[in-house]
Protein backbone atom coordinates (compact mmCIF):
# COMPACT_ATOMS: atom_id res chain seq x y z
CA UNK A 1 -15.86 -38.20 -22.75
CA UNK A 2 -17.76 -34.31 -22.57
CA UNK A 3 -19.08 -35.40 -18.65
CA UNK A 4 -16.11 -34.72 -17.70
CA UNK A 5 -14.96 -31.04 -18.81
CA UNK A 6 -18.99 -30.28 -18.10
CA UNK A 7 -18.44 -31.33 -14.19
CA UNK A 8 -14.70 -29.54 -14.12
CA UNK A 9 -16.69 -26.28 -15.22
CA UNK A 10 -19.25 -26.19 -13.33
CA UNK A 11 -17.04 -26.89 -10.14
CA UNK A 12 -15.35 -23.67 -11.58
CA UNK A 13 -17.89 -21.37 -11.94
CA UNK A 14 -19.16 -22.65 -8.69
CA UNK A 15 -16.18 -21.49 -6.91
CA UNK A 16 -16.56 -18.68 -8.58
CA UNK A 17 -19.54 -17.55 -7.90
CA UNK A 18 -18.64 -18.37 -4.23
CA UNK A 19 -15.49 -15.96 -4.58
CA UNK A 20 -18.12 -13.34 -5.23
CA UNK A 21 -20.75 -14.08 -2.82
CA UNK A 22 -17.94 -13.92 -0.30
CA UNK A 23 -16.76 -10.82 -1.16
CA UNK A 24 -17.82 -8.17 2.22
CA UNK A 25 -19.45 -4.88 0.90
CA UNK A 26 -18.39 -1.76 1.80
CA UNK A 27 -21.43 0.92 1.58
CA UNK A 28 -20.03 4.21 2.14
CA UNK A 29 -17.11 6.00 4.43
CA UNK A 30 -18.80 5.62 7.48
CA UNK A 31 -18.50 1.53 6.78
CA UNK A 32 -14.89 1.93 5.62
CA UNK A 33 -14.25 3.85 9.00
CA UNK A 34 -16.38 1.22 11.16
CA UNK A 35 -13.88 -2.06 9.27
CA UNK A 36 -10.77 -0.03 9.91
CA UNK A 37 -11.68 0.50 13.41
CA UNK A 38 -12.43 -3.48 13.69
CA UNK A 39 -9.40 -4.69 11.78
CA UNK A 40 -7.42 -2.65 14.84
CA UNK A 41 -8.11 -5.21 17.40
CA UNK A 42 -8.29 -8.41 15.69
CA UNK A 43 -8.61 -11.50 18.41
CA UNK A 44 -6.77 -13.81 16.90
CA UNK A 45 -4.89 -14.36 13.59
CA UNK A 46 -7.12 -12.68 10.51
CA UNK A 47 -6.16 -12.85 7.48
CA UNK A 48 -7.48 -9.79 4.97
CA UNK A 49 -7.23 -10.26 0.96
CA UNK A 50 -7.99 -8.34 -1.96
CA UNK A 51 -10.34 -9.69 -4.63
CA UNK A 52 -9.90 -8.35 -8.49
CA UNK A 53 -10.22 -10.01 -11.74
CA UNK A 54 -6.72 -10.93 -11.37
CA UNK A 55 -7.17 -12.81 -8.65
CA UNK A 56 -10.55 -14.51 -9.88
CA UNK A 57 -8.85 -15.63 -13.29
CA UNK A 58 -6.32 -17.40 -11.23
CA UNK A 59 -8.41 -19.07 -8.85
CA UNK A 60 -10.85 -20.23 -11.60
CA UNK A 61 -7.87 -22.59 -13.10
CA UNK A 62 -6.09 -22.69 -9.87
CA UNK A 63 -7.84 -24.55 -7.43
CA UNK A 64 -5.47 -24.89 -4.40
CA UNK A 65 -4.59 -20.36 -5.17
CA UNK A 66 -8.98 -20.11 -4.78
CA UNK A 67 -8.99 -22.18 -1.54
CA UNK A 68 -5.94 -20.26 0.18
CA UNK A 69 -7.83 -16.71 -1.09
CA UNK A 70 -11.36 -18.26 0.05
CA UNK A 71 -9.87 -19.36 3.79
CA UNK A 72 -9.38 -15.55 4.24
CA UNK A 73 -11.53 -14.17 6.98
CA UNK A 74 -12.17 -10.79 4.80
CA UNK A 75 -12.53 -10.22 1.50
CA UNK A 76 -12.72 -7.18 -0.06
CA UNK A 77 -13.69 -5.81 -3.85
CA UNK A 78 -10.49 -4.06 -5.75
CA UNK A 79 -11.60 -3.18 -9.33
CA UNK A 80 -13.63 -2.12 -11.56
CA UNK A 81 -13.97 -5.58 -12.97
CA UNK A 82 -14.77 -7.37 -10.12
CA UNK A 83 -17.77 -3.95 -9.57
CA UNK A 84 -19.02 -5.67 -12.82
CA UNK A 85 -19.02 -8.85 -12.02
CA UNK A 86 -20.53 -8.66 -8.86
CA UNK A 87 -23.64 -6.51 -10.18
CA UNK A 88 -23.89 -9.41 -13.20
CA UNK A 89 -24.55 -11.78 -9.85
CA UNK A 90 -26.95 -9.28 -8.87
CA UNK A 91 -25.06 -7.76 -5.88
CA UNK A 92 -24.32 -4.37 -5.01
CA UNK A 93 -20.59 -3.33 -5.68
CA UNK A 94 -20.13 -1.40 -2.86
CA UNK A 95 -17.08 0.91 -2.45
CA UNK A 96 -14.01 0.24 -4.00
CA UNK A 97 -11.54 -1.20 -1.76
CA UNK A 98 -8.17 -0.71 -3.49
CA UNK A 99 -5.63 -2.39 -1.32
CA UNK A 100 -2.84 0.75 -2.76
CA UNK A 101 -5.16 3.01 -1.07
CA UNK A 102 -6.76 1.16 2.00
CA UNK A 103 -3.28 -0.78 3.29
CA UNK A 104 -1.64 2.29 3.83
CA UNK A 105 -4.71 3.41 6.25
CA UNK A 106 -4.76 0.14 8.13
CA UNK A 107 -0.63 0.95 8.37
CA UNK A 108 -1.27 4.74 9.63
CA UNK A 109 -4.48 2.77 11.99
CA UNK A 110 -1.21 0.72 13.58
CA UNK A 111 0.87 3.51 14.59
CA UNK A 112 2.94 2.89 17.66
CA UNK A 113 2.61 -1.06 16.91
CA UNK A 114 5.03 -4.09 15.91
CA UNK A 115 4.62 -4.71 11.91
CA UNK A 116 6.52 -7.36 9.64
CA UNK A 117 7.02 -6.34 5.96
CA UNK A 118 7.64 -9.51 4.22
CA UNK A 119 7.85 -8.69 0.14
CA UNK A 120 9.76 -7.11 -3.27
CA UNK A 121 12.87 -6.59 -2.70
CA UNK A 122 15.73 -3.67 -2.05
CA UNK A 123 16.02 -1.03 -2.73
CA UNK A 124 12.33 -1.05 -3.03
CA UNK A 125 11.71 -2.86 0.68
CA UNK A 126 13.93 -0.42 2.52
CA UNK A 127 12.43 2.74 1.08
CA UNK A 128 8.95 1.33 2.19
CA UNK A 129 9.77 0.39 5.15
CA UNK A 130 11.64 3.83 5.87
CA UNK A 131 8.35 5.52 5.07
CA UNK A 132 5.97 3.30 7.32
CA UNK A 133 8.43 3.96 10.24
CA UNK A 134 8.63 7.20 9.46
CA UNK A 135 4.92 7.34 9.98
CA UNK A 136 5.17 5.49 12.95
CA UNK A 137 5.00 1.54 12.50
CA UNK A 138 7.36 -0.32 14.35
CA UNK A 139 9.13 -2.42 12.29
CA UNK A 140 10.22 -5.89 14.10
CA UNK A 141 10.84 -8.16 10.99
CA UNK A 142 11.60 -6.85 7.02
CA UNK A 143 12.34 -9.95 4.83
CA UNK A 144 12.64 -9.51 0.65
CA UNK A 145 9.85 -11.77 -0.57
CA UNK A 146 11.54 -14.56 -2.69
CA UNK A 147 12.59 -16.71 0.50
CA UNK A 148 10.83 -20.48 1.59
CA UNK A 149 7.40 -19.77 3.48
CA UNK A 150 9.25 -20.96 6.77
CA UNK A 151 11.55 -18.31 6.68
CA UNK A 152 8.46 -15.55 6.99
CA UNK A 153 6.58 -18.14 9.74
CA UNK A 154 9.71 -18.57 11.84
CA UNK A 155 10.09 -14.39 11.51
CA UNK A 156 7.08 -13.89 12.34
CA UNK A 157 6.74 -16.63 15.09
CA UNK A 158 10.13 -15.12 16.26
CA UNK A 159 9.17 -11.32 16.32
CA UNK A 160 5.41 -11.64 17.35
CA UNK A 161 3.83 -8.42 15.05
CA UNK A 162 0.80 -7.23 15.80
CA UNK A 163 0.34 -6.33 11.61
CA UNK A 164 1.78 -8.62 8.99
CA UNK A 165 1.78 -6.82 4.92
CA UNK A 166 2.34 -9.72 2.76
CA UNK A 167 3.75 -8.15 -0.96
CA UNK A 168 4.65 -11.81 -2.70
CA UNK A 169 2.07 -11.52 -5.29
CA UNK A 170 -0.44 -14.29 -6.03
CA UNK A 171 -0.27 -17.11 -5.15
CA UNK A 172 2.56 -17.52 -2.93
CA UNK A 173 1.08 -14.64 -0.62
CA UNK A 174 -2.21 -16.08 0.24
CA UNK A 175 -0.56 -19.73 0.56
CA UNK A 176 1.77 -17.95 3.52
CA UNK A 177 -0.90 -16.05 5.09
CA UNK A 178 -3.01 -19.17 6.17
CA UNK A 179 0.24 -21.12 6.77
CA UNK A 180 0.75 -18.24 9.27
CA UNK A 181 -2.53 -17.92 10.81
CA UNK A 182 -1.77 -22.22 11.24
CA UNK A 183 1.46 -21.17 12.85
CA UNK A 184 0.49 -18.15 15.17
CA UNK A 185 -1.04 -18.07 18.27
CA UNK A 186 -0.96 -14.28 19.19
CA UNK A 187 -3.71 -11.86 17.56
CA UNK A 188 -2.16 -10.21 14.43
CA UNK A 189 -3.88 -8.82 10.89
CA UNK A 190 -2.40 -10.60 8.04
CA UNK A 191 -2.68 -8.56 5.12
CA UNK A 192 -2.44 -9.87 1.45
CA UNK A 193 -1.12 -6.82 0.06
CA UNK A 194 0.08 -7.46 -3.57
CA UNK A 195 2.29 -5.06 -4.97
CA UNK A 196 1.86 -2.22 -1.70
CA UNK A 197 5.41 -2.20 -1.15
CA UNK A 198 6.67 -1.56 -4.64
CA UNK A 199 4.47 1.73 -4.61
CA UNK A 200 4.84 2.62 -1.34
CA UNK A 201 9.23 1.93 -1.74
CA UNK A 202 8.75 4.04 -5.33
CA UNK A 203 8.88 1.35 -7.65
CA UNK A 204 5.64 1.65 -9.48
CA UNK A 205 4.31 5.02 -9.47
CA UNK A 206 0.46 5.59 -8.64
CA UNK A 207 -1.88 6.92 -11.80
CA UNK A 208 -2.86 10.86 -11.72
CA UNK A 209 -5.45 11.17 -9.15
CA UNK A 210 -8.34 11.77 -12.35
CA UNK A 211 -7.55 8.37 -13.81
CA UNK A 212 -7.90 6.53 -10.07
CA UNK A 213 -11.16 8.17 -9.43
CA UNK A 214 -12.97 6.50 -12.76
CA UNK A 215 -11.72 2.87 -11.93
CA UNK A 216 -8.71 3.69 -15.11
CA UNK A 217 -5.81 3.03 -13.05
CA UNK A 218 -4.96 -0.14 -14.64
CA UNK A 219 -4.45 1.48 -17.73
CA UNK A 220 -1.48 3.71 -16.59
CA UNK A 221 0.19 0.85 -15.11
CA UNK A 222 -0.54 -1.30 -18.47
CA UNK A 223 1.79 1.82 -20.16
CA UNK A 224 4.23 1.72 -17.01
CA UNK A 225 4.90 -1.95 -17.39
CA UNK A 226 3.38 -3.18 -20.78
CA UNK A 227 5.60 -6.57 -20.87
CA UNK A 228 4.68 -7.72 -17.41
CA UNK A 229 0.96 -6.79 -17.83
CA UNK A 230 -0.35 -6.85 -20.90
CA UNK A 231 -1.10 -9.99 -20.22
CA UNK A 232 -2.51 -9.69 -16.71
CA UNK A 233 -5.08 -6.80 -18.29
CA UNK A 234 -5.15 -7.00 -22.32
CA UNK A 235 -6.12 -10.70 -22.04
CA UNK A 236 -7.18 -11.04 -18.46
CA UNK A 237 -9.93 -8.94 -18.62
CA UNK A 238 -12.08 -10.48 -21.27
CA UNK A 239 -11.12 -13.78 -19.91
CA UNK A 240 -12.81 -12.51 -16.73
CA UNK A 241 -15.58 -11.62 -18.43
CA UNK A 242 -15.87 -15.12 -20.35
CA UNK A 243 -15.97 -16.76 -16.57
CA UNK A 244 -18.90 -14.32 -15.41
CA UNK A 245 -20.63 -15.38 -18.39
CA UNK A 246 -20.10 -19.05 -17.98
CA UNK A 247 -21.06 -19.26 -14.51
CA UNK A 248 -24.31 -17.04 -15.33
CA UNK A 249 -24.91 -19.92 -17.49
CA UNK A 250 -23.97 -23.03 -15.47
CA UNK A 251 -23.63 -21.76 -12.30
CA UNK A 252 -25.93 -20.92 -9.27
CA UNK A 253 -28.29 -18.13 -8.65
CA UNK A 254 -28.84 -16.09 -6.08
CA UNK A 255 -32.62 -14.32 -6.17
CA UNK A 256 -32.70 -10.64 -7.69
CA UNK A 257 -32.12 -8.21 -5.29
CA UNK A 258 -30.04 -10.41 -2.96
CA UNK A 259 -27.19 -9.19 -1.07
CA UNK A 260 -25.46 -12.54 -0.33
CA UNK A 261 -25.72 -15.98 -0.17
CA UNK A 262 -26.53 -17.83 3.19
């Protein structure tokens, strides 16, 4: 009767731990500069997602949410939790990769170039998309983000964008962006962009600049929006921090010192 539950965790924390050893590190500007140049000419279809503890909490009871965000071909460290959690696995945190802050670079990075906006909702949709045009995207396809994953793969198969911003939230966003990459045959970025198009169309409003820089931004959107997160944060994070420590405890090691696994 306890093999059971003992197996089931251990396959968590493994994936886990995986989740975190997957995770690319981003040193210092000059890095940040040399992946935004990269991510301009993908080859094929790439998908690029955004790890925090958000994300981790609901891939560790999840399993079919932590496959879609693993089959990404980038992963990238948003947080301050996931910072901790990666130096309790004995890697370096790296930069901090916030998607609010780094999808609105890879945006500027397509100037001139066909983009698809799939996500939210109007008012909130139009005003984003209003700004990224207005700073020089070329907007082929715009679709609210509450509509059957075929609508967004026939859009997108229909439209051919060289940049696709997913803005669906978790799951349904990373579940669409490998159903896309499946679907597409011409290069294009997929980017899983969480809530990017709410702040960029003026629905949530970004923390003062002071709170950002210390990794406290997710306590001014906890007092924007304390019935939709309090959960997400107030219980989320030490539940986070419970699945660090479990998988330090049944989970696999990497040697001190270690950048990443093999």
């Amino acid at each position: 009767m306890t093999a059971t539950p003992a197996r089931t965790q251990a396959q968590r924390a493994q994936a886990f731990f995986e989740l975190h050893q997957r995770i690319q590190l981003i040193d210092d500007e000059k890095a940040q500069d040399a992946l935004l140049e990269q991510l301009k000419h993908p080859s094929r279809p790439y998908i690029v997602s955004f790890v925090n503890a958000h994300a981790a909490n609901l891939g560790w009871n999840t399993p079919s949410m932590l496959e879609s965000l693993l089959r990404s071909d980038l992963l990238l460290r948003d947080g301050i939790g996931v910072k901790l959690g990666l130096k309790a696995f004995r890697r370096p945190p790296g930069l901090n990769m916030n998607g609010t802050d780094f999808i609105p670079r890879i945006a500027r990075a397509y100037k001139g170039r066909r983009a698809a906006l799939f996500g939210t909702q109007s008012p909130w949709l139009d005003t984003a998309r209003q700004k990224l045009e207005a700073e020089g995207l070329v907007v082929v396809a715009c679709h609210e983000g509450f509509s059957p994953p075929e609508t967004y793969l026939e859009l997108a198969e229909k439209t051919q964008p060289e940049l696709i911003i997913l803005a669906m939230g978790m799951p349904k966003q990373e579940d669409i962006a490998v159903k896309l990459r499946e679907r597409l045959a011409h290069p294009v970025l997929i980017v899983n962009g969480g809530a990017i198009l709410d702040f960029l169309g003026g629905k949530v409003t970004r923390a003062p600049e002071a709170m950002r820089n210390i990794g406290m931004e997710w306590v001014y959107r906890l007092y924007l929006e304390p019935k939709r997160l309090a959960k997400r944060y107030l219980w989320g994070i030490p539940v986070f921090f419970s699945h660090v420590a479990v998988t330090r405890l049944v989970g696999p090691r990497t040697p001190e010192g270690e950048g990443r696994s093999s």
